[in-house]
Protein backbone atom coordinates (compact mmCIF):
# COMPACT_ATOMS: atom_id res chain seq x y z
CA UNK A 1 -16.47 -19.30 4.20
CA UNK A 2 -17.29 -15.87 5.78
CA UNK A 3 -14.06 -14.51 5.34
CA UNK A 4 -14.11 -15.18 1.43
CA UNK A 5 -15.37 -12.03 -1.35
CA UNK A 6 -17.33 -12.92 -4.07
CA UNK A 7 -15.47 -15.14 -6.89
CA UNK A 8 -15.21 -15.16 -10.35
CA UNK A 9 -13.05 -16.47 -13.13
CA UNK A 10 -10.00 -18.75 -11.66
CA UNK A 11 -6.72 -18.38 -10.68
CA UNK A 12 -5.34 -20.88 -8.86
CA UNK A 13 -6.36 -24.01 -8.22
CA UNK A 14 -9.89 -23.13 -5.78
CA UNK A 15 -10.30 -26.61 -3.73
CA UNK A 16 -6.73 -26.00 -2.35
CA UNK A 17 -7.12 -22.25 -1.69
CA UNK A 18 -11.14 -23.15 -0.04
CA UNK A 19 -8.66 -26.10 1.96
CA UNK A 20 -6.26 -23.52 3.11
CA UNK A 21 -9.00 -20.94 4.40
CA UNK A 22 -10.64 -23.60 5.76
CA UNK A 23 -7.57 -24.15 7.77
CA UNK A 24 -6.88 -20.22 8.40
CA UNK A 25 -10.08 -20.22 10.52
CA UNK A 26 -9.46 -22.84 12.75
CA UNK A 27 -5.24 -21.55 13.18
CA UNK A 28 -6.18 -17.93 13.66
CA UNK A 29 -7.49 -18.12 17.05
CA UNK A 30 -4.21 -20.07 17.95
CA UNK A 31 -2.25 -17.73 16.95
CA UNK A 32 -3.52 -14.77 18.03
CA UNK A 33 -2.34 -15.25 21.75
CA UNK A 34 0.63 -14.60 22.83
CA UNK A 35 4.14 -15.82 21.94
CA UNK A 36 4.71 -19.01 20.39
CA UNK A 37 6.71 -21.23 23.27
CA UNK A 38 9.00 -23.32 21.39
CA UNK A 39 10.90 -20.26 19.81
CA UNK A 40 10.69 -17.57 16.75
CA UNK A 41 10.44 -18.27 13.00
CA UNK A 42 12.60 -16.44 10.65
CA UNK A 43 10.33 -14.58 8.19
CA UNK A 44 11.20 -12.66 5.72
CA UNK A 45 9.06 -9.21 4.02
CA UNK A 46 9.36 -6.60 1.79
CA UNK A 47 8.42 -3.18 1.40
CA UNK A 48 7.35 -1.75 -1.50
CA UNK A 49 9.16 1.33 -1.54
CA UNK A 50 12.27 3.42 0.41
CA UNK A 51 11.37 3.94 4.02
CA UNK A 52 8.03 6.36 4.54
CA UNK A 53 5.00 6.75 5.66
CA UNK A 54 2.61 4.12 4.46
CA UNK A 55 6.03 1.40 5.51
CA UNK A 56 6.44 2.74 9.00
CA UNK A 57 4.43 -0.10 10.70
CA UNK A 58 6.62 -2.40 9.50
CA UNK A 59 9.18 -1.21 11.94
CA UNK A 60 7.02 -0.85 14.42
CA UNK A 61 5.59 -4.49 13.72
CA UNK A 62 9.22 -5.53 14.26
CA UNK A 63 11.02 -3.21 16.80
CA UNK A 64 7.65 -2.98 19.32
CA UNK A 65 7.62 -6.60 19.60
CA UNK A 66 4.11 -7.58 17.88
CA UNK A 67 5.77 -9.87 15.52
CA UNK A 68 7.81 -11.60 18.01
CA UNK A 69 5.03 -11.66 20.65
CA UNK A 70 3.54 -14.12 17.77
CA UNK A 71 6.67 -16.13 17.84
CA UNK A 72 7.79 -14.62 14.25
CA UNK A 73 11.60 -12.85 13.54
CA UNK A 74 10.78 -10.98 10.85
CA UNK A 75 13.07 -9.48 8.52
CA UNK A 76 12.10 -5.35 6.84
CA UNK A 77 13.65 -5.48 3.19
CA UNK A 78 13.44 -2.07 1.44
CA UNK A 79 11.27 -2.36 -2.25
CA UNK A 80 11.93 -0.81 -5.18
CA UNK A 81 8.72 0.11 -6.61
CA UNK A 82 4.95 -1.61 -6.32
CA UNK A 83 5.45 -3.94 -9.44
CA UNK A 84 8.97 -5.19 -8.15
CA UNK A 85 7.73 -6.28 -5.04
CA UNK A 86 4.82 -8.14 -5.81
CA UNK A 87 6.81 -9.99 -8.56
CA UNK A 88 9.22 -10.84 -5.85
CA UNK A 89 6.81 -12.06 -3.32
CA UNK A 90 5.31 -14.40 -6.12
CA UNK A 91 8.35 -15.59 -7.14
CA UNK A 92 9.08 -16.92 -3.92
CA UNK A 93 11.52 -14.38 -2.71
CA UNK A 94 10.16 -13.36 0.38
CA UNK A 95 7.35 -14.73 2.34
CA UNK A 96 5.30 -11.93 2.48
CA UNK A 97 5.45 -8.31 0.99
CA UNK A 98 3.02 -5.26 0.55
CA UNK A 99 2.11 -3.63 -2.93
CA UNK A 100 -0.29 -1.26 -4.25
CA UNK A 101 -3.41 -2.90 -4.63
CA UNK A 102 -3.99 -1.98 -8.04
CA UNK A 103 -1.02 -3.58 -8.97
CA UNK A 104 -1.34 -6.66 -6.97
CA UNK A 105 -4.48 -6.82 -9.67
CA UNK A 106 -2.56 -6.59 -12.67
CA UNK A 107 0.40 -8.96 -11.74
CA UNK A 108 -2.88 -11.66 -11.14
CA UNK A 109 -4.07 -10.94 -14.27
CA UNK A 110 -0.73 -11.76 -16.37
CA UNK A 111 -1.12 -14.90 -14.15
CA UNK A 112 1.24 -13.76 -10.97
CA UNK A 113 0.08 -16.55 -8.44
CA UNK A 114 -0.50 -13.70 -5.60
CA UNK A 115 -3.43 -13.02 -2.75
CA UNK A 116 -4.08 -10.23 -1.42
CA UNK A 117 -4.20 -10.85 2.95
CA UNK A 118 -4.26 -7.91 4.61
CA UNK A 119 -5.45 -3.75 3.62
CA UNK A 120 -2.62 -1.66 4.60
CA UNK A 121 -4.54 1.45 3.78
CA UNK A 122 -7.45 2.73 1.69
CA UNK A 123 -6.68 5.64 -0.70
CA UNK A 124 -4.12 5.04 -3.02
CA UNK A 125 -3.34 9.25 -3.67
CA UNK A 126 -1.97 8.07 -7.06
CA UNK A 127 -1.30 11.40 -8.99
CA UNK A 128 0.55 13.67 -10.67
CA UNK A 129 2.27 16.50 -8.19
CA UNK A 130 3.99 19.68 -9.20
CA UNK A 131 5.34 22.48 -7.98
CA UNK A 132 3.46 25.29 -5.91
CA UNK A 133 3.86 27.71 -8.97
CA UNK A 134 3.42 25.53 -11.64
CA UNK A 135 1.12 27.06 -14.52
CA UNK A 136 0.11 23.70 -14.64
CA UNK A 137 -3.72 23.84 -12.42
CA UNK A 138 -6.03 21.32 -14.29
CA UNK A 139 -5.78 18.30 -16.06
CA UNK A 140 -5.50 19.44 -19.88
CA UNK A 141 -2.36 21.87 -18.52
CA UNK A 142 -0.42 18.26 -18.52
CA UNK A 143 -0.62 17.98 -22.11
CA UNK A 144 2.76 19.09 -23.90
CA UNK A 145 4.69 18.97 -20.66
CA UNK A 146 7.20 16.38 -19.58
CA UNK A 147 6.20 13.86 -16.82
CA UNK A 148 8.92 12.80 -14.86
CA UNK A 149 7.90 8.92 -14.56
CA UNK A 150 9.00 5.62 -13.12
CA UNK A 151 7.92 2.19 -14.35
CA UNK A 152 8.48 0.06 -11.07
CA UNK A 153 6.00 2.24 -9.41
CA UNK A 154 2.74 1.31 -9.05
CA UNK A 155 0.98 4.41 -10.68
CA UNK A 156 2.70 3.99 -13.78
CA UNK A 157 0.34 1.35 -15.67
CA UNK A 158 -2.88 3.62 -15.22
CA UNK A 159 -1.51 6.91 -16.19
CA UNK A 160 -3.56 5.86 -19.84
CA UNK A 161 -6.83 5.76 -17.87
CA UNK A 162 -6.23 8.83 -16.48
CA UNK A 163 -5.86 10.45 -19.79
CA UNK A 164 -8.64 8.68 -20.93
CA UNK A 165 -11.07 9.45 -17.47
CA UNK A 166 -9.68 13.45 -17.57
CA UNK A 167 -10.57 13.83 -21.22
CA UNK A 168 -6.84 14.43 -22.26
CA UNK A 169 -4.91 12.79 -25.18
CA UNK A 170 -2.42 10.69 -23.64
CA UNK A 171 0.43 10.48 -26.70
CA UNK A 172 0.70 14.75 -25.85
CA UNK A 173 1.94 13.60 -22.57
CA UNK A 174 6.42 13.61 -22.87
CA UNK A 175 6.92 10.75 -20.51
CA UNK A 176 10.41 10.70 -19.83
CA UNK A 177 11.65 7.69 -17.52
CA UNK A 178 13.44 8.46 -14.57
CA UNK A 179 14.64 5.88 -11.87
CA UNK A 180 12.76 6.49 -8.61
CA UNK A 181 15.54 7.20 -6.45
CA UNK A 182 15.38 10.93 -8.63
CA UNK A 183 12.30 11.50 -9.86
CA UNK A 184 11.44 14.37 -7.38
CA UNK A 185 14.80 16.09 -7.40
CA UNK A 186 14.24 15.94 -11.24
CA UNK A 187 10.72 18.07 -10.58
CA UNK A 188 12.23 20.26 -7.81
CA UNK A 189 15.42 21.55 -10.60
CA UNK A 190 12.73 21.84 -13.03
CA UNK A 191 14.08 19.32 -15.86
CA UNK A 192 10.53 17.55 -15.53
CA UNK A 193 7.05 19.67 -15.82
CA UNK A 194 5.76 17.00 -13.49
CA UNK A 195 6.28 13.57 -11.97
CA UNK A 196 3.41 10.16 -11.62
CA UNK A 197 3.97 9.34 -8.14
CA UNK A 198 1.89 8.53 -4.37
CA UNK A 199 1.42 11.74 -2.29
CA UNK A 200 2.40 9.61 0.36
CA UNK A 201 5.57 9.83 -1.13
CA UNK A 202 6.51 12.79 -3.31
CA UNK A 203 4.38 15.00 -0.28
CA UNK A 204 6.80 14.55 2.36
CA UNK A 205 9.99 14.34 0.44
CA UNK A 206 9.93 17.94 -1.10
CA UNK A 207 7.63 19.58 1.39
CA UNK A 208 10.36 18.75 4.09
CA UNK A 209 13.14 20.03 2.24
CA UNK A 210 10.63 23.22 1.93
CA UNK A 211 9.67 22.98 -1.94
CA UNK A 212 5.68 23.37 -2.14
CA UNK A 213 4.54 20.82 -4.26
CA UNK A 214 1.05 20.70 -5.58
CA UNK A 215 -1.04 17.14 -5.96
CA UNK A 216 -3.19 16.25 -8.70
CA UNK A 217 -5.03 13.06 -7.52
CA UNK A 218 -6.47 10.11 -10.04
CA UNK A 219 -9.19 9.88 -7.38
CA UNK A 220 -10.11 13.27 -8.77
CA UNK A 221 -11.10 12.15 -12.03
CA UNK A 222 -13.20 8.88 -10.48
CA UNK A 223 -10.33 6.89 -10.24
CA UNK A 224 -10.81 5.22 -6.70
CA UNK A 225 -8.02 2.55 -5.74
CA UNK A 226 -7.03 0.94 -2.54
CA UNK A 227 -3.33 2.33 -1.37
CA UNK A 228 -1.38 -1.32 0.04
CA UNK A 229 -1.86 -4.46 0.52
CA UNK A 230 0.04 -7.42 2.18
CA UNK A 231 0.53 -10.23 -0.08
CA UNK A 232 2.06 -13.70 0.27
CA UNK A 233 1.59 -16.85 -2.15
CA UNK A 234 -1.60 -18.95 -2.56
CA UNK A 235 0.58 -22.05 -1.60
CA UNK A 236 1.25 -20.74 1.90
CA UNK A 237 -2.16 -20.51 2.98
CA UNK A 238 -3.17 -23.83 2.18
CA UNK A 239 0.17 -24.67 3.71
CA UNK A 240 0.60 -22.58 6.61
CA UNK A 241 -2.56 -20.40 7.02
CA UNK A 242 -1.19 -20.23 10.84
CA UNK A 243 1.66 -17.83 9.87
CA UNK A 244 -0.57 -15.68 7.47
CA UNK A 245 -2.69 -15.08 10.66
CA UNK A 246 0.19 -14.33 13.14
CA UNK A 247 1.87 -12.37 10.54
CA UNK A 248 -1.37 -9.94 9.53
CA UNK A 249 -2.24 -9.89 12.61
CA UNK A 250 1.00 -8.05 14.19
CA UNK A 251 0.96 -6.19 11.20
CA UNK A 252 -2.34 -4.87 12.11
CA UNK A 253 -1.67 -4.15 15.52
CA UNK A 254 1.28 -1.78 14.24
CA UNK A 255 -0.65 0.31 12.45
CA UNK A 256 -3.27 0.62 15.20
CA UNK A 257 -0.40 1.90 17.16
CA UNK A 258 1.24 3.84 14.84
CA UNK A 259 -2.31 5.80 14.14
CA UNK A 260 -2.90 6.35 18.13
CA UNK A 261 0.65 6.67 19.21
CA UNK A 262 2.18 9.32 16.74
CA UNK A 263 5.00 10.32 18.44
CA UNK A 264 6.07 6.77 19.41
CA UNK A 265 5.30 5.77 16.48
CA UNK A 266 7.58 7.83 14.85
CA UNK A 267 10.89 7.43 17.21
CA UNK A 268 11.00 4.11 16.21
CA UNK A 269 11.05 4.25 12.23
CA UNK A 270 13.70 6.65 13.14
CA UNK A 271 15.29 4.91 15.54
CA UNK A 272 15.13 1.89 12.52
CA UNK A 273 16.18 4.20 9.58
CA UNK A 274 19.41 5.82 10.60
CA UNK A 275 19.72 7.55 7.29
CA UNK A 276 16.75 9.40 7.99
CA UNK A 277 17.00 9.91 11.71
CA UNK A 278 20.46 12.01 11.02
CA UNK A 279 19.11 13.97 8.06
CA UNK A 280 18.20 17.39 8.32
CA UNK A 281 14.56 16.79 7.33
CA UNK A 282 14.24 13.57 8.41
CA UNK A 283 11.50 13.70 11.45
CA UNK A 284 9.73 16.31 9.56
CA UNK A 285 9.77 13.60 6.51
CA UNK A 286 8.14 11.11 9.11
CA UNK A 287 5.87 13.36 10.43
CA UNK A 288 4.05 13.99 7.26
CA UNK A 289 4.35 10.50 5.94
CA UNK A 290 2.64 9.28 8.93
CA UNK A 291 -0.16 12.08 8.97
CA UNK A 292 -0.50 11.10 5.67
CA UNK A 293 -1.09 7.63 6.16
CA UNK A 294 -3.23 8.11 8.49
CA UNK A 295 -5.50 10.21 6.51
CA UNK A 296 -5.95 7.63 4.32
CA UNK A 297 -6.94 4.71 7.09
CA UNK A 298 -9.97 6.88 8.45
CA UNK A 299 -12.61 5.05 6.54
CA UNK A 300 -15.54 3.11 7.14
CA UNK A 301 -13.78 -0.45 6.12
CA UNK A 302 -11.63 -0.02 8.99
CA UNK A 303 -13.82 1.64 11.96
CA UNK A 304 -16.61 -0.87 11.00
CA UNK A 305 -15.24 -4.20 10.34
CA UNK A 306 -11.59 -3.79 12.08
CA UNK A 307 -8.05 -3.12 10.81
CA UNK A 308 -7.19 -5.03 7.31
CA UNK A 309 -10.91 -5.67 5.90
CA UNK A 310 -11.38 -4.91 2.05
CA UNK A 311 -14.81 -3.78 0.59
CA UNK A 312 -15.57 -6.53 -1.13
CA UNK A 313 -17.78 -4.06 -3.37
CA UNK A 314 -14.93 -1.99 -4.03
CA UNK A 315 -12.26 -5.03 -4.90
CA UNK A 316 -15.30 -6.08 -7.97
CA UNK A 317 -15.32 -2.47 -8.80
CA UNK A 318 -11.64 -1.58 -9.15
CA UNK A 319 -11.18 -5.05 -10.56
CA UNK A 320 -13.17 -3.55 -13.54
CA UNK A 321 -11.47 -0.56 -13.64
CA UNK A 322 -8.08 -2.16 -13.74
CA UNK A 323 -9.11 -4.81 -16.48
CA UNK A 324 -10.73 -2.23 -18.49
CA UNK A 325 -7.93 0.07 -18.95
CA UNK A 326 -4.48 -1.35 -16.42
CA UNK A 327 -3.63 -4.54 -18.54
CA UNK A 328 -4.03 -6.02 -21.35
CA UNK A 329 -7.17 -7.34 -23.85
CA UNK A 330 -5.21 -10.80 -23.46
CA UNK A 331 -5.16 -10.92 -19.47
CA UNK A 332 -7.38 -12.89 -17.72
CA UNK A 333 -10.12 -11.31 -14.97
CA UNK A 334 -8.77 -12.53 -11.86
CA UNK A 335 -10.80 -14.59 -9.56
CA UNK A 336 -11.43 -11.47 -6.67
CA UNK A 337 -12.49 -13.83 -3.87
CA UNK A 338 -9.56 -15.66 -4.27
CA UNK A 339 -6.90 -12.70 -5.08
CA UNK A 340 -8.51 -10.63 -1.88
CA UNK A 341 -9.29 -12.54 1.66
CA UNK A 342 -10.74 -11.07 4.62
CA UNK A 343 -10.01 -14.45 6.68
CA UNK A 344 -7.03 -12.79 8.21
CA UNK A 345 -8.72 -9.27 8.71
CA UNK A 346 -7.91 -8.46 12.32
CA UNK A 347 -10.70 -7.97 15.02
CA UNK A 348 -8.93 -4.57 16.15
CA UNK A 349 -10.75 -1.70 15.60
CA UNK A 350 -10.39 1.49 17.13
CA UNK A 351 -12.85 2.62 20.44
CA UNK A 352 -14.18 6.16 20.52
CA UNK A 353 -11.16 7.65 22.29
CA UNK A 354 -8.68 6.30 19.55
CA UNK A 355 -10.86 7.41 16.97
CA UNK A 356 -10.45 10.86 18.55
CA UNK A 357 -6.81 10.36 18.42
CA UNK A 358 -6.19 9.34 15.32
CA UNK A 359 -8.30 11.80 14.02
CA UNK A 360 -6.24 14.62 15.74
CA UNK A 361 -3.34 13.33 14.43
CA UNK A 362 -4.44 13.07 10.95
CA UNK A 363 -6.37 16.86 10.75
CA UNK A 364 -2.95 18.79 10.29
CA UNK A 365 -2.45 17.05 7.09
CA UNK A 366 -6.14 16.91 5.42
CA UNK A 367 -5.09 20.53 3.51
CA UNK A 368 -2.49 18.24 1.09
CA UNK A 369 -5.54 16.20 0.45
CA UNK A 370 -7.68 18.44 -1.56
């Protein structure tokens, strides 16, 4: 069907996946009106990460109502890293979850039974940051230094093809592992040169507790990934292709909001995250994570074919790139039109005066971008 990218090799069983998308089309008009009369379903998600930009419309999703006004109760668990969730979500642990694409690629290659439903957002800004004054300015500066690194997150596997795109020798890079919960106090007391991490993530985090920190994106180097995707089991779209649409679809809605209603937006991830709302730096932590975020979402994918479409171009072409250098000679090329849907791809887009919006809201935040 439309909604289907190009295929390739296999991955899970395709007459039962063609069956459930089959299904999705028909259910997806159902369940995009509003709430479901004979009471919520319990659903259960996870984050890939600690509470932050790129997460925030998860709350919103949940504590605006657009999940519920779909007749779903769904449940915000906090992730641990990119790899970690996905695992999780195809192990059946929670129903849905959201990942960095490039990893959601590399768990289906080791044979991870995972689909991508839903683009979160469309720049990874995998890199490597560093402090304002660091004498470390290009890419061959990393060599000798110690990279403060964690191997959950979803970076991690492709800091080889960096080396290799950057023309640096990887083994002269002193990767030291650090859990993720200190990585960037580790860069800000100097006992790393450097930390692997998303901008989304380190950016906010030290430049709110006023340390200048300094990004050197893969995307630099021709290393163009995807940022998040929401992912869920190929079993529960053949089986219930009805909640994959309600659920990406109030997902979508979320970030809409959350990209034309800033401030909102904002007051209730704090409002949702306590522990943030009563730091010190907390709002300014939100306020860059979400300017960040939405940086990344002005793109062509999503003002042309609405909120949650993937390229299917660019899924073959960082397919390759992942293959080639993120996994493996043993993995097996996952089958892209059946790893990535756009049958769930929401028909929200934004009009010319939310467009104007979110683009407001975004320009303060371009200058971290390079």
């Amino acid at each position: 069907m439309a909604g289907l990218m190009s295929t390739g090799a296999g991955g899970f069983p395709r007459r039962r996946f063609l069956k459930g998308m089959a299904a999705a089309g028909a259910a997806l008009a159902m369940t995009r009106a509003p709430a479901i009369a004979q009471g919520f379903r319990d659903v259960s998600f996870t984050t890939s990460w600690l509470p932050e930009g790129p997460n925030l419309f998860a709350y919103v999703a949940r504590d605006k109502g657009f999940w519920k006004a779909r007749g779903l109760n769904v449940s915000v668990a906090r992730g641990s890293g990119s790899g970690a969730a996905i695992q999780a979500v195809g192990a059946g642990k929670f129903d849905f979850g959201m990942g960095a694409t490039p990893t959601a690629i590399i768990q289906a290659a080791k044979g991870l039974p995972i689909v991508c439903i839903g683009q979160i957002n469309y720049d990874a800004l995998m890199g490597f940051g560093v402090l304002e004054n660091s004498p470390i300015r290009k890419p061959k500066d990393l060599e000798g230094k110690s990279i403060g690194s964690s191997v959950t997150s979803g970076e991690y596997p492709f800091l080889p093809l960096y080396a290799q795109k950057a023309g640096i020798a990887f083994d002269k890079l002193k990767i030291v592992q650090l859990d993720s919960k200190v990585r960037e106090r580790a860069l800000v007391e100097k006992q790393v040169d450097a930390v692997s991490a998303f901008a989304t993530s380190t950016i906010p985090t030290l430049v709110s507790e006023g340390t200048e920190v300094r990004f050197m994106l893969f995307r630099s180097v021709g290393i163009d990934f995807y940022g998040q995707s929401l992912t869920t089991q190929p079993d529960r779209i053949g089986k219930d292709p009805g909640l994959c649409a309600a659920f990406v679809d109030g997902a979508m809605e979320a970030i809409k909001y959350s990209m034309t209603n800033f401030d909102e937006s904002m007051d209730l991830f704090l409002k949702a995250n306590d522990e943030i709302a009563l730091s010190r730096t907390g709002r300014e932590y939100t306020r860059l994570g979400l300017g960040l975020t939405i940086a990344t979402n002005l793109v062509p994918e999503l003002k042309e074919h609405g909120f949650g479409y993937a390229d299917p171009a660019k899924v073959e072409a960082m397919t390759d790139m992942v293959l080639q250098y993120g996994v493996g000679k043993d993995a097996k090329r996952p089958n892209t039109g059946e790893l990535f849907t756009n049958a769930f791809a929401s028909k929200l887009k934004l009009s010319t005066a939310e467009l104007a919006a979110a683009e407001k809201a975004a320009q303060p935040f371009l200058k971290y971008l390079g």
